[in-house]
PDB file of N, CA and C in Angstrom:
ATOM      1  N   UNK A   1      -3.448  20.213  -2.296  1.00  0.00           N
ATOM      2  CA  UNK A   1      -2.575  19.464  -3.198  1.00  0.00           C
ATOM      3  C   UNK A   1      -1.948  20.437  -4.192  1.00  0.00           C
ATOM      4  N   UNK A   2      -0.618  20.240  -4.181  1.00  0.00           N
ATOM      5  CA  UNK A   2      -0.208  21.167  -5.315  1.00  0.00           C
ATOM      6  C   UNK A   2      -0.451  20.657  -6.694  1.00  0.00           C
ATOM      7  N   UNK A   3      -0.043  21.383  -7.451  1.00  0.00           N
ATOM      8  CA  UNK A   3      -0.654  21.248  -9.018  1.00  0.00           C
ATOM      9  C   UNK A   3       0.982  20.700  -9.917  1.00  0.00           C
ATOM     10  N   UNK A   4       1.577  19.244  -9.560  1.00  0.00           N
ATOM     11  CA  UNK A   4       3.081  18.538 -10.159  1.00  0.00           C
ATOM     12  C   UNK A   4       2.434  18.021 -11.345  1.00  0.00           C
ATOM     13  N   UNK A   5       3.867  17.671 -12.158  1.00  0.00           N
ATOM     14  CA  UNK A   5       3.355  17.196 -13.503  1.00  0.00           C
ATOM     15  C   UNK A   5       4.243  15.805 -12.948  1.00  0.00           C
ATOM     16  N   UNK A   6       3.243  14.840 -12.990  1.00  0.00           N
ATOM     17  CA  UNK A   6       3.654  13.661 -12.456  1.00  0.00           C
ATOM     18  C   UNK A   6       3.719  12.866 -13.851  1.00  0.00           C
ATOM     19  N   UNK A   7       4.401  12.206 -13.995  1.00  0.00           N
ATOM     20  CA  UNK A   7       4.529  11.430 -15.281  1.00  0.00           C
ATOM     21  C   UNK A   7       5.075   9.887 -15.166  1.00  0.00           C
ATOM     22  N   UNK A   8       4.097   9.006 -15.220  1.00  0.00           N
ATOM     23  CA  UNK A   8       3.650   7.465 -15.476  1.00  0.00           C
ATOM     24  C   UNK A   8       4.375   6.719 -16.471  1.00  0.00           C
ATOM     25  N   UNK A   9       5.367   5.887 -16.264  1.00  0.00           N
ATOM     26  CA  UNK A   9       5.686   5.127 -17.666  1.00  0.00           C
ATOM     27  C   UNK A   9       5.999   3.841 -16.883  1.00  0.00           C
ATOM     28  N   UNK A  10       6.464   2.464 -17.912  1.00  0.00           N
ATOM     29  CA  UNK A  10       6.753   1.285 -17.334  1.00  0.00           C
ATOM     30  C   UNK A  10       8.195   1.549 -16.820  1.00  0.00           C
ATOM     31  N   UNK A  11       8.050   0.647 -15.958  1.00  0.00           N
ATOM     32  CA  UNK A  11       9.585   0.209 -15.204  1.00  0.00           C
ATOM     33  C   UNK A  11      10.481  -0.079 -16.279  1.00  0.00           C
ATOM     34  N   UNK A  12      11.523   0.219 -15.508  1.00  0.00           N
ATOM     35  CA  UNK A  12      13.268  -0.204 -16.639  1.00  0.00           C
ATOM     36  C   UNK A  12      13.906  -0.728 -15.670  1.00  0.00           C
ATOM     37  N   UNK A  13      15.072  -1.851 -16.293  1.00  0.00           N
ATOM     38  CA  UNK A  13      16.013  -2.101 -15.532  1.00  0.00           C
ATOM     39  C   UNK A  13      16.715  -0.871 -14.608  1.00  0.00           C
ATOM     40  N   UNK A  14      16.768  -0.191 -15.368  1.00  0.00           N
ATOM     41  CA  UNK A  14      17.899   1.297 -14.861  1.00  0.00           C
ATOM     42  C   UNK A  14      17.292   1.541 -13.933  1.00  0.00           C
ATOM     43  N   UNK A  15      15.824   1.862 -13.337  1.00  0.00           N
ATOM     44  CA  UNK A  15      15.180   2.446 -12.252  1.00  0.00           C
ATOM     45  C   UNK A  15      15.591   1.584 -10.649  1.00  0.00           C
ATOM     46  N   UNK A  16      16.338   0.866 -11.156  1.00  0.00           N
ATOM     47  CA  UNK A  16      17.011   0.483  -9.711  1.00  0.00           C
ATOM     48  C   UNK A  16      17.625   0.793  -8.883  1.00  0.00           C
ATOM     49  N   UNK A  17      18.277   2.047  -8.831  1.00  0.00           N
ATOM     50  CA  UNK A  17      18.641   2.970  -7.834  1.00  0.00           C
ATOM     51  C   UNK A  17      17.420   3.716  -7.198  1.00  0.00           C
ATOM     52  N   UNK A  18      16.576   4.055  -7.960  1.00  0.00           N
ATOM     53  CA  UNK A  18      15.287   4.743  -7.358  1.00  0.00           C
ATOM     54  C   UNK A  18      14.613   3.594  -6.403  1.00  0.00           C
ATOM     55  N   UNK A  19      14.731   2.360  -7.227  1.00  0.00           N
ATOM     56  CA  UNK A  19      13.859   1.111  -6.373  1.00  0.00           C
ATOM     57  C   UNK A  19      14.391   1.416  -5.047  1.00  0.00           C
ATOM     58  N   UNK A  20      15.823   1.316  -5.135  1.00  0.00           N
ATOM     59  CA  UNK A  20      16.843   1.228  -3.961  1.00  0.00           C
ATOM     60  C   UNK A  20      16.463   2.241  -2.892  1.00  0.00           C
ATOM     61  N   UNK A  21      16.275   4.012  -3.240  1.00  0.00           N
ATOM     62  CA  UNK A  21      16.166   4.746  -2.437  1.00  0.00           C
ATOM     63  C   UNK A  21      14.902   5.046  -2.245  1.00  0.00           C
ATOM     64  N   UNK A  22      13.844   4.530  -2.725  1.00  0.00           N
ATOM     65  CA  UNK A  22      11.954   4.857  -2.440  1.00  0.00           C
ATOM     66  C   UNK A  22      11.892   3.346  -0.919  1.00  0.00           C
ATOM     67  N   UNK A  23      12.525   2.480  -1.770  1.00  0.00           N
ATOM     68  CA  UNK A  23      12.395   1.310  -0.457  1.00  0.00           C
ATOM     69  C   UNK A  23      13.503   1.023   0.482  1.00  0.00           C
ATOM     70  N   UNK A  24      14.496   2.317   0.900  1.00  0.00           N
ATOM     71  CA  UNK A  24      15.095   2.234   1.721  1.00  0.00           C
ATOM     72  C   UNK A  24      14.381   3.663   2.915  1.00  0.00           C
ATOM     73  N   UNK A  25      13.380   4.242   2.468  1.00  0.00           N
ATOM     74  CA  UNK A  25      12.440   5.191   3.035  1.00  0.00           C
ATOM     75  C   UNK A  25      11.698   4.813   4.410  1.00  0.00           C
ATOM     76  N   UNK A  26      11.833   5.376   5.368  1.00  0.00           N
ATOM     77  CA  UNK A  26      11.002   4.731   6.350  1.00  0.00           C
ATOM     78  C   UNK A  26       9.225   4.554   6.276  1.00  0.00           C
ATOM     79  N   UNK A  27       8.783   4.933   5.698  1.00  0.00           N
ATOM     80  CA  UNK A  27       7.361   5.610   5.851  1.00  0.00           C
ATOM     81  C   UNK A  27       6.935   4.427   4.681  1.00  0.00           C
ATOM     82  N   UNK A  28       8.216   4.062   4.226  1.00  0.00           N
ATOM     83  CA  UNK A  28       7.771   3.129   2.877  1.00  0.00           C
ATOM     84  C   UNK A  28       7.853   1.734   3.404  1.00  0.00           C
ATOM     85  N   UNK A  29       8.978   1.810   4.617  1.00  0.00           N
ATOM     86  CA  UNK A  29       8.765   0.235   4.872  1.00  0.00           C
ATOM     87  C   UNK A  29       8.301  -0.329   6.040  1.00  0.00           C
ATOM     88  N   UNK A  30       7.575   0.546   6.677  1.00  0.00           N
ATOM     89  CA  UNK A  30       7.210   0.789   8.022  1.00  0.00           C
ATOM     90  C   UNK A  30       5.733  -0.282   7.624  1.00  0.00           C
ATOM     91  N   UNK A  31       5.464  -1.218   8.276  1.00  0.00           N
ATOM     92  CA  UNK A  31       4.488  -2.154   8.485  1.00  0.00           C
ATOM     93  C   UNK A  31       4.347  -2.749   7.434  1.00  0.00           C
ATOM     94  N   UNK A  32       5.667  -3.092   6.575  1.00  0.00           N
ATOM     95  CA  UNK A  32       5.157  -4.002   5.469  1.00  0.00           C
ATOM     96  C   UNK A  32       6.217  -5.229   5.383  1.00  0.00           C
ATOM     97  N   UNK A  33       6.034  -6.696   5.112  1.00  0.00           N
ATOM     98  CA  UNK A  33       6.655  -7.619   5.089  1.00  0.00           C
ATOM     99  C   UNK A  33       7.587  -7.556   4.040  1.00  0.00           C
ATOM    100  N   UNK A  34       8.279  -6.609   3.269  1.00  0.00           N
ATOM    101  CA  UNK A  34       9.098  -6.208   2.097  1.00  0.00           C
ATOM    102  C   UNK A  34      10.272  -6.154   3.326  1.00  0.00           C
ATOM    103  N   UNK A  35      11.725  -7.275   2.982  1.00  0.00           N
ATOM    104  CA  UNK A  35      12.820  -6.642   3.714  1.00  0.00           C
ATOM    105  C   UNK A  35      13.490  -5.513   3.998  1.00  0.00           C
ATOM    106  N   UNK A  36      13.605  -5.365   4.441  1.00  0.00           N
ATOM    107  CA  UNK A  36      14.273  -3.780   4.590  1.00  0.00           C
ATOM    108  C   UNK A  36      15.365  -3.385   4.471  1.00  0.00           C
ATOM    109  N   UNK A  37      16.114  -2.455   3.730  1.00  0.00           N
ATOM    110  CA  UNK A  37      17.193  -2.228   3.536  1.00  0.00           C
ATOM    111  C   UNK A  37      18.117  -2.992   2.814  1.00  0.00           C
ATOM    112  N   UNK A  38      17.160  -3.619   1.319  1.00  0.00           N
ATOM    113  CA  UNK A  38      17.678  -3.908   0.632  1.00  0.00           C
ATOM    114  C   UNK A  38      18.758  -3.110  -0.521  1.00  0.00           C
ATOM    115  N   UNK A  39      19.920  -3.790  -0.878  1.00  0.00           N
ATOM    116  CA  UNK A  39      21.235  -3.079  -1.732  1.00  0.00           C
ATOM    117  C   UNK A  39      20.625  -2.862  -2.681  1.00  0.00           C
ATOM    118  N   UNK A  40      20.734  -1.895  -3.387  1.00  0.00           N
ATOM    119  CA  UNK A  40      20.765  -1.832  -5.149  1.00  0.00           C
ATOM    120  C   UNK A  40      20.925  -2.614  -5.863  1.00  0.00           C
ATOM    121  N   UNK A  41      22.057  -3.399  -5.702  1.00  0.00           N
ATOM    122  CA  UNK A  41      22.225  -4.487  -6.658  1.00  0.00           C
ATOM    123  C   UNK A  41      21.527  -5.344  -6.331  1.00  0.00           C
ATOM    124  N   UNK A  42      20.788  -5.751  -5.252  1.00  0.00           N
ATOM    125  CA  UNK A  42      19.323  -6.734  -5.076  1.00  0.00           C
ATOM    126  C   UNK A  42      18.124  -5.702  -5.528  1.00  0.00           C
ATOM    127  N   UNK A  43      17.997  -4.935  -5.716  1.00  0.00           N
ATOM    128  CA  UNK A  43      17.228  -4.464  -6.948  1.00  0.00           C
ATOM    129  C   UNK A  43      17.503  -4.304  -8.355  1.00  0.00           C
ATOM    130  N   UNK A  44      18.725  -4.190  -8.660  1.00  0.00           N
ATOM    131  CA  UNK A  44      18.556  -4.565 -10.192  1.00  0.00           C
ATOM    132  C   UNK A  44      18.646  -5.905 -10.198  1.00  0.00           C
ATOM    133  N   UNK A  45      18.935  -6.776  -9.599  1.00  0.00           N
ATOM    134  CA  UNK A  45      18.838  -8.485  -9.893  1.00  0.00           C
ATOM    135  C   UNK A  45      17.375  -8.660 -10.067  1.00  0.00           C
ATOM    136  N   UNK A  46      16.129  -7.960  -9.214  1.00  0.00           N
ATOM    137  CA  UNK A  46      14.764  -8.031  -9.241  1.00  0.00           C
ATOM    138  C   UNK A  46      14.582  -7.410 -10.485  1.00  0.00           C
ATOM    139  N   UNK A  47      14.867  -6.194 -11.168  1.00  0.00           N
ATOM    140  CA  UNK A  47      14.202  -5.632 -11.970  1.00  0.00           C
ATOM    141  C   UNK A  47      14.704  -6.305 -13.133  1.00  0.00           C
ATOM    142  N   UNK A  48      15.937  -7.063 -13.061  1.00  0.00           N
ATOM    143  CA  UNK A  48      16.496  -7.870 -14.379  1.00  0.00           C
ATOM    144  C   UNK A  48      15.779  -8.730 -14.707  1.00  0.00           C
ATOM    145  N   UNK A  49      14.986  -9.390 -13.654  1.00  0.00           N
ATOM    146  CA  UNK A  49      14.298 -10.844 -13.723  1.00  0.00           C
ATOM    147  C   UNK A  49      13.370 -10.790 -13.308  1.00  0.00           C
ATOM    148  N   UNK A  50      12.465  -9.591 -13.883  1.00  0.00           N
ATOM    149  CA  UNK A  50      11.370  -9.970 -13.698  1.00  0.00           C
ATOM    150  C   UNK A  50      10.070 -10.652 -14.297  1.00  0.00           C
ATOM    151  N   UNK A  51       9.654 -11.397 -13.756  1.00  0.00           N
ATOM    152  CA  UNK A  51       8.130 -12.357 -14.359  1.00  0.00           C
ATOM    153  C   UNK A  51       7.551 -11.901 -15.393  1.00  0.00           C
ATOM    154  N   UNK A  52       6.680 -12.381 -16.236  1.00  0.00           N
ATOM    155  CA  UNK A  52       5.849 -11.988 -17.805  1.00  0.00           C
ATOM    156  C   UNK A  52       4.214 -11.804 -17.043  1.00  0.00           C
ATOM    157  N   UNK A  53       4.292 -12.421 -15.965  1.00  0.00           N
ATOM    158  CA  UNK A  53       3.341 -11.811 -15.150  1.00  0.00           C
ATOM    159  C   UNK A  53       3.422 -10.425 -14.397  1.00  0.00           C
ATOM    160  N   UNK A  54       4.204  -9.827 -14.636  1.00  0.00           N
ATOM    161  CA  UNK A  54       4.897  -8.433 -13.718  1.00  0.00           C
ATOM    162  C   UNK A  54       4.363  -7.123 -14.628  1.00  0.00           C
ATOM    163  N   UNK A  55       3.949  -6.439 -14.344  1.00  0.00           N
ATOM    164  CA  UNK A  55       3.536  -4.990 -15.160  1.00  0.00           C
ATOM    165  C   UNK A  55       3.882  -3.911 -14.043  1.00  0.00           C
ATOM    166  N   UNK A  56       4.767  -3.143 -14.231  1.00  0.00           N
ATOM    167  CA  UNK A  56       5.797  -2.312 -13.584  1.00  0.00           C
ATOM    168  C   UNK A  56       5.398  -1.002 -13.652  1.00  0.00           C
ATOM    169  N   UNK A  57       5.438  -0.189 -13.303  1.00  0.00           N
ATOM    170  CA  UNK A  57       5.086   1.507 -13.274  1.00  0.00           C
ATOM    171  C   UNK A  57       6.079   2.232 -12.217  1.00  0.00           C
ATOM    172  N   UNK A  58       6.706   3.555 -12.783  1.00  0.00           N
ATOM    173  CA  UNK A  58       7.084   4.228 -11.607  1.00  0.00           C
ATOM    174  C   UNK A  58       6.089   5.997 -12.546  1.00  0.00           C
ATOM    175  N   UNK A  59       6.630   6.291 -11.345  1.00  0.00           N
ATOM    176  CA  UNK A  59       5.530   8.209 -11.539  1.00  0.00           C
ATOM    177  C   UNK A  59       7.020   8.160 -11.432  1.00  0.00           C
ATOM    178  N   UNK A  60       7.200  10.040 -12.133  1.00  0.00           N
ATOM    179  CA  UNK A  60       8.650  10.589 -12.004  1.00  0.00           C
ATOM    180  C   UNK A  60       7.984  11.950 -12.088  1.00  0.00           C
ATOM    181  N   UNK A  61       8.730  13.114 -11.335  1.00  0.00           N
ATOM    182  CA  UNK A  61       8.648  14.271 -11.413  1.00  0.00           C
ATOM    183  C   UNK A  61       9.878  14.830 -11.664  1.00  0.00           C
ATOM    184  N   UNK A  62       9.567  16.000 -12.406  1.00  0.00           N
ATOM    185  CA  UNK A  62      11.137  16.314 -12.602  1.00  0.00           C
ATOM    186  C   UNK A  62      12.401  15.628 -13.227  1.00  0.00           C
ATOM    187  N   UNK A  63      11.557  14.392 -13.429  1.00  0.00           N
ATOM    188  CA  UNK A  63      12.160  13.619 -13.879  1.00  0.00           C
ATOM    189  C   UNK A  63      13.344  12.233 -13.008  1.00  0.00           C
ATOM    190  N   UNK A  64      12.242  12.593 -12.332  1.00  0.00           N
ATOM    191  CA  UNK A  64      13.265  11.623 -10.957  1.00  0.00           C
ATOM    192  C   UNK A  64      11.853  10.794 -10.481  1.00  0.00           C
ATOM    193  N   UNK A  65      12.448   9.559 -10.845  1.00  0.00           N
ATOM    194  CA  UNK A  65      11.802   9.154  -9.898  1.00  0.00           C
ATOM    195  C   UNK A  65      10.835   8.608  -8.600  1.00  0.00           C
ATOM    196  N   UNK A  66       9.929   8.415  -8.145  1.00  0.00           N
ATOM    197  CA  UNK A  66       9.569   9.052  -6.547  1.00  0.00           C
ATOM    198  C   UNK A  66       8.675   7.776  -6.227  1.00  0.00           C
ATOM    199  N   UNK A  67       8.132   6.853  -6.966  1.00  0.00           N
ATOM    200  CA  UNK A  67       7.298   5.874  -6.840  1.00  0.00           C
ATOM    201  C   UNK A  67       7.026   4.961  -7.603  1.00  0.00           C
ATOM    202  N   UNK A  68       6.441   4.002  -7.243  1.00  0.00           N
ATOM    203  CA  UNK A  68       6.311   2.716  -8.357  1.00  0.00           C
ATOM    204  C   UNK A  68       5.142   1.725  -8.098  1.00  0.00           C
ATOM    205  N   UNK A  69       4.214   1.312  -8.797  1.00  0.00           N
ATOM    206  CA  UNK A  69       3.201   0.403  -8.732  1.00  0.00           C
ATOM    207  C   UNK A  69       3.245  -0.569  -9.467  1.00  0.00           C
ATOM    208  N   UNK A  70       2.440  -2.083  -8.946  1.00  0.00           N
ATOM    209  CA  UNK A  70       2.764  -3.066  -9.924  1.00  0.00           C
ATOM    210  C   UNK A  70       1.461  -3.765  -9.766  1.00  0.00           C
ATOM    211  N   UNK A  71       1.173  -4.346 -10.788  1.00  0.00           N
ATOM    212  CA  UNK A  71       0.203  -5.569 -11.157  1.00  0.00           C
ATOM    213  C   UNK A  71       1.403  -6.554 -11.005  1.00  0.00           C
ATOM    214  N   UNK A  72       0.642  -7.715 -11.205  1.00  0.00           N
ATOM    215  CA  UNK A  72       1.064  -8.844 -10.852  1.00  0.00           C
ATOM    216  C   UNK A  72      -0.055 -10.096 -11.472  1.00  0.00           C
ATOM    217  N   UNK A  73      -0.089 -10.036 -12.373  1.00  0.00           N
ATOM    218  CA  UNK A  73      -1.268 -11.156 -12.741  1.00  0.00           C
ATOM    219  C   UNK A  73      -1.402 -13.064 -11.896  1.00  0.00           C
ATOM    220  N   UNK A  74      -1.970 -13.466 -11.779  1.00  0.00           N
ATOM    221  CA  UNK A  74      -2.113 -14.595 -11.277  1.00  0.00           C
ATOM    222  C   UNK A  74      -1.618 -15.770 -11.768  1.00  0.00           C
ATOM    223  N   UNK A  75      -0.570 -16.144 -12.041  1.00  0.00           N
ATOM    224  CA  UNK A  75      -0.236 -17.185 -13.395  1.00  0.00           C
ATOM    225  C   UNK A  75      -0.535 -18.790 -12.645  1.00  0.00           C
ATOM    226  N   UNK A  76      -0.648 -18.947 -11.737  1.00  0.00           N
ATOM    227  CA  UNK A  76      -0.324 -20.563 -11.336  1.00  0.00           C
ATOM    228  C   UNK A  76      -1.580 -21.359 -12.163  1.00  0.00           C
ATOM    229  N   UNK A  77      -2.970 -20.883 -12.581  1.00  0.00           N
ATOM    230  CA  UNK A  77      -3.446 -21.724 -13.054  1.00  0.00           C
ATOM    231  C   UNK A  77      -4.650 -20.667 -13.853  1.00  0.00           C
ATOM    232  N   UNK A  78      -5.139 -21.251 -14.996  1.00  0.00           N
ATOM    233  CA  UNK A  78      -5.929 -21.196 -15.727  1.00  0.00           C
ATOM    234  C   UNK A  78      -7.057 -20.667 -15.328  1.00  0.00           C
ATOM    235  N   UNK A  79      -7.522 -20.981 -14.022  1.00  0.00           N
ATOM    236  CA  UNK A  79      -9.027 -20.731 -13.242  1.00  0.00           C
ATOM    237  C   UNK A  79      -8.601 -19.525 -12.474  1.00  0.00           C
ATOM    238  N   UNK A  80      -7.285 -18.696 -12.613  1.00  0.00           N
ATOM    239  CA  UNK A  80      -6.756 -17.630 -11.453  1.00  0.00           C
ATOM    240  C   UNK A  80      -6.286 -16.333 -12.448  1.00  0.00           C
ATOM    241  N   UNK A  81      -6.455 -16.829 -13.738  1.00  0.00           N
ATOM    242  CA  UNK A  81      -6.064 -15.654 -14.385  1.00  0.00           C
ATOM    243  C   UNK A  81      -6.371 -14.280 -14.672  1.00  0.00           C
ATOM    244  N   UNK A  82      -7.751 -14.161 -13.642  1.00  0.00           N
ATOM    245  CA  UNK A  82      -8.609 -13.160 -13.894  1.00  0.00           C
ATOM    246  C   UNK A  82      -8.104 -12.384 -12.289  1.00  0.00           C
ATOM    247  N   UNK A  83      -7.373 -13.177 -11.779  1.00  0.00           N
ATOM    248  CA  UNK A  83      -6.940 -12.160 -10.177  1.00  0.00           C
ATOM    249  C   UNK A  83      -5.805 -11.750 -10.373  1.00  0.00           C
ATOM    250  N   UNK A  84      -4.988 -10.932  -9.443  1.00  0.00           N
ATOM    251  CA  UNK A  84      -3.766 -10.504  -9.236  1.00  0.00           C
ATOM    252  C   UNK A  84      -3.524  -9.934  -7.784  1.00  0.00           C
ATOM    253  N   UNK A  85      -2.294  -9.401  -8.075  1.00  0.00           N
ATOM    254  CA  UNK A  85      -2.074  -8.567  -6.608  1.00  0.00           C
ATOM    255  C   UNK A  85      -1.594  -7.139  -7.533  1.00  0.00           C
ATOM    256  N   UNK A  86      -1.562  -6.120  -6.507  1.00  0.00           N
ATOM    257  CA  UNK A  86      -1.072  -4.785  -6.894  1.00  0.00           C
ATOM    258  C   UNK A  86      -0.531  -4.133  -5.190  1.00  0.00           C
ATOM    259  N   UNK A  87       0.930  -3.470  -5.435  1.00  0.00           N
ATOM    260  CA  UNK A  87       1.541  -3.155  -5.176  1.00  0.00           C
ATOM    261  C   UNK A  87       2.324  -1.797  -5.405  1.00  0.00           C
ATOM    262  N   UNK A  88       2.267  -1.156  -4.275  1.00  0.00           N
ATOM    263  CA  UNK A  88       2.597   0.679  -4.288  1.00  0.00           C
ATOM    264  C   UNK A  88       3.668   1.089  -3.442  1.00  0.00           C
ATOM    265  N   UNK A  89       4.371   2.100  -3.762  1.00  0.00           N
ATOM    266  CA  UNK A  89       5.085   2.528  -2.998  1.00  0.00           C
ATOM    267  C   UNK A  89       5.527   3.669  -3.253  1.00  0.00           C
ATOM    268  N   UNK A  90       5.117   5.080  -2.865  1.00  0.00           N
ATOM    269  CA  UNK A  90       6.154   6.645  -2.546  1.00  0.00           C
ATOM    270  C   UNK A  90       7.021   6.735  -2.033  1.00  0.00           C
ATOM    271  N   UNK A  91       8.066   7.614  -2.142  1.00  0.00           N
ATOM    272  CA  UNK A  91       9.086   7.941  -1.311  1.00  0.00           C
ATOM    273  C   UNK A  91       8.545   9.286  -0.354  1.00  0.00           C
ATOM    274  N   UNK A  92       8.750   9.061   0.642  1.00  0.00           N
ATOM    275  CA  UNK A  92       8.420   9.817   1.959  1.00  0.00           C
ATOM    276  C   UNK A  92       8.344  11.163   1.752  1.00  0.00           C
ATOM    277  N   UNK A  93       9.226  11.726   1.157  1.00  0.00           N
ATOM    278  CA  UNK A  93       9.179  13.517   0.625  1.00  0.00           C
ATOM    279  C   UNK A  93       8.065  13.379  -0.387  1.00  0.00           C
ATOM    280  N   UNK A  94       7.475  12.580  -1.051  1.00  0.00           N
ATOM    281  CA  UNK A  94       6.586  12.694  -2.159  1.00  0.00           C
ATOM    282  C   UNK A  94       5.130  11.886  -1.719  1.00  0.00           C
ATOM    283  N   UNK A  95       4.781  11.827  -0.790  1.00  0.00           N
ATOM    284  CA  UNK A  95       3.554  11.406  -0.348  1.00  0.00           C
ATOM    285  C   UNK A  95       2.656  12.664   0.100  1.00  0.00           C
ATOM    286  N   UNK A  96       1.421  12.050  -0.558  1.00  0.00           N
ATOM    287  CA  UNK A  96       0.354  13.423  -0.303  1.00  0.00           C
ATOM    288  C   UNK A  96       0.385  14.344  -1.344  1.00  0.00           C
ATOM    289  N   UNK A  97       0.934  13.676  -2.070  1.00  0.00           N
ATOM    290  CA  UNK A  97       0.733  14.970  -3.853  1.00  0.00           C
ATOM    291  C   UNK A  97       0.204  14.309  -4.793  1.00  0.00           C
ATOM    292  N   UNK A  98      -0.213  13.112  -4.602  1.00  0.00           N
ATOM    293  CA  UNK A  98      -0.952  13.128  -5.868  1.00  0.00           C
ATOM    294  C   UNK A  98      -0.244  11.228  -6.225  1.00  0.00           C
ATOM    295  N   UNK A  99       1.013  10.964  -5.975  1.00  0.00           N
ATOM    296  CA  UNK A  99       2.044  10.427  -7.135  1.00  0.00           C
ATOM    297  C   UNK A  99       1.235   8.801  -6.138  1.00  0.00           C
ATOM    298  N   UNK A 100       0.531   8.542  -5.916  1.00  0.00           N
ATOM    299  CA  UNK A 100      -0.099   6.787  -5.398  1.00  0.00           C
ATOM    300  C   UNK A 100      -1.607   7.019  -6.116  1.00  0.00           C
ATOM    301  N   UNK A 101      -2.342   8.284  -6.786  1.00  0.00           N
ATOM    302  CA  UNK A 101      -3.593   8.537  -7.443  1.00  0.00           C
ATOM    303  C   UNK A 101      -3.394   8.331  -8.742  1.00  0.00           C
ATOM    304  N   UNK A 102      -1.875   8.858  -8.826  1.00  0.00           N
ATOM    305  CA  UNK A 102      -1.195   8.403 -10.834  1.00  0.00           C
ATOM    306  C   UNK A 102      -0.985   7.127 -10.807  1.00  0.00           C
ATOM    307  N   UNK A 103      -0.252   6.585  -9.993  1.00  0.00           N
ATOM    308  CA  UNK A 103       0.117   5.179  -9.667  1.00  0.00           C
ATOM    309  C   UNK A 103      -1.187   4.501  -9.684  1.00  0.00           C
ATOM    310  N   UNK A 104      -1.946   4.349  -8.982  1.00  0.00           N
ATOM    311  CA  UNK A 104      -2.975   3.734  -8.730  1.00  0.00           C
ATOM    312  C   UNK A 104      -4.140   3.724 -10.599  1.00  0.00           C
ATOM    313  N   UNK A 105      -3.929   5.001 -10.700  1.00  0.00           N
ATOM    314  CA  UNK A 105      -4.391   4.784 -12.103  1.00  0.00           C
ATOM    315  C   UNK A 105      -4.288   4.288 -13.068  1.00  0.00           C
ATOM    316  N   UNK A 106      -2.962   4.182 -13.231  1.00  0.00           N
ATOM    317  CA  UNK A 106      -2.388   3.066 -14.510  1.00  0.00           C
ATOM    318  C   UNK A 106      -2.864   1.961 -14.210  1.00  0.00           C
ATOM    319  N   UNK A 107      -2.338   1.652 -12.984  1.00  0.00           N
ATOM    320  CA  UNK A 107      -2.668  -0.071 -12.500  1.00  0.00           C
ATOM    321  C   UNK A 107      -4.370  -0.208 -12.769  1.00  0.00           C
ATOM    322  N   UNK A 108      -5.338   0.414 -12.464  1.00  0.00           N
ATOM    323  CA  UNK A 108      -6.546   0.094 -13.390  1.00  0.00           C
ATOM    324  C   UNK A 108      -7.011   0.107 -14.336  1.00  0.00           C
ATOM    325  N   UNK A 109      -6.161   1.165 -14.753  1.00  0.00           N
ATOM    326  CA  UNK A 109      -6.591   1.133 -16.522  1.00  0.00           C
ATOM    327  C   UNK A 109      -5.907   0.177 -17.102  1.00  0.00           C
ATOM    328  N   UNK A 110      -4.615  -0.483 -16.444  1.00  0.00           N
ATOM    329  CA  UNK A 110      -4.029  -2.176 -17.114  1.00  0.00           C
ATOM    330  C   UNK A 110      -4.721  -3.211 -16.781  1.00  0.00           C
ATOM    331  N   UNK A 111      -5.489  -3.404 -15.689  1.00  0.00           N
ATOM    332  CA  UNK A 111      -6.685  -4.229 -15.282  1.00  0.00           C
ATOM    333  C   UNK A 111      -8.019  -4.033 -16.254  1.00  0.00           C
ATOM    334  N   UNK A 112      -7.875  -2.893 -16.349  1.00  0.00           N
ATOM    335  CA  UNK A 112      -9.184  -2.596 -17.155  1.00  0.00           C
ATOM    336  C   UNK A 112      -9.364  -2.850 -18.429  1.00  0.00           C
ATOM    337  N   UNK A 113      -7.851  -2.845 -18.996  1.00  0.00           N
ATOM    338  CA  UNK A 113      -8.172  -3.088 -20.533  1.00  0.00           C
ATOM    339  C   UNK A 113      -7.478  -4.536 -20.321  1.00  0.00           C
TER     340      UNK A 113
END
């Protein structure tokens, strides 16, 4: 593994071109029920509107970019609020360095606290 300075912050509207080109990646959409070859502008319509249940993350190197993880808290009822789903995704040149171990980390330490 090389030694990148991967850097973790919440999602922005603006990161919707990255949404656009990490999930237009083959390796990214290869066996997953996420449509494929969705436009940009159907990603910023997602990232505009997204849920108060939604907790967003992308890693960027260099300042670009390269991946994104999400919580998702359980909202439909009172007795479900303690579950969620979580959700990952690299872009194909950036898999195997590290950037789904940063990803993956936030998302527990937001579960965790």
């Amino acid at each position: 593994m090389t030694n990148l300075d991967i850097v973790v912050r919440s999602v922005e509207p603006e990161d919707f071109q990255a949404f656009h080109d990490i999930h237009s990646q083959p390796k990214v959409i290869w066996g997953t029920a996420q449509p494929p070859y969705s436009t940009a502008a159907k990603w910023r319509e997602k990232l505009l509107a997204l849920p108060e249940s939604f907790h967003g993350f992308v890693a960027e190197i260099d300042g670009r970019v390269v991946g994104s993880a999400s919580v998702t808290v359980e909202s439909s009822s009172m007795r479900r609020k303690h579950a969620g789903t979580i959700g990952m995704a690299v872009h194909d040149d950036f898999q195997g360095l590290g950037v789904g171990r940063a990803l993956m980390s936030s998302c527990m330490q937001l579960a965790d606290d």
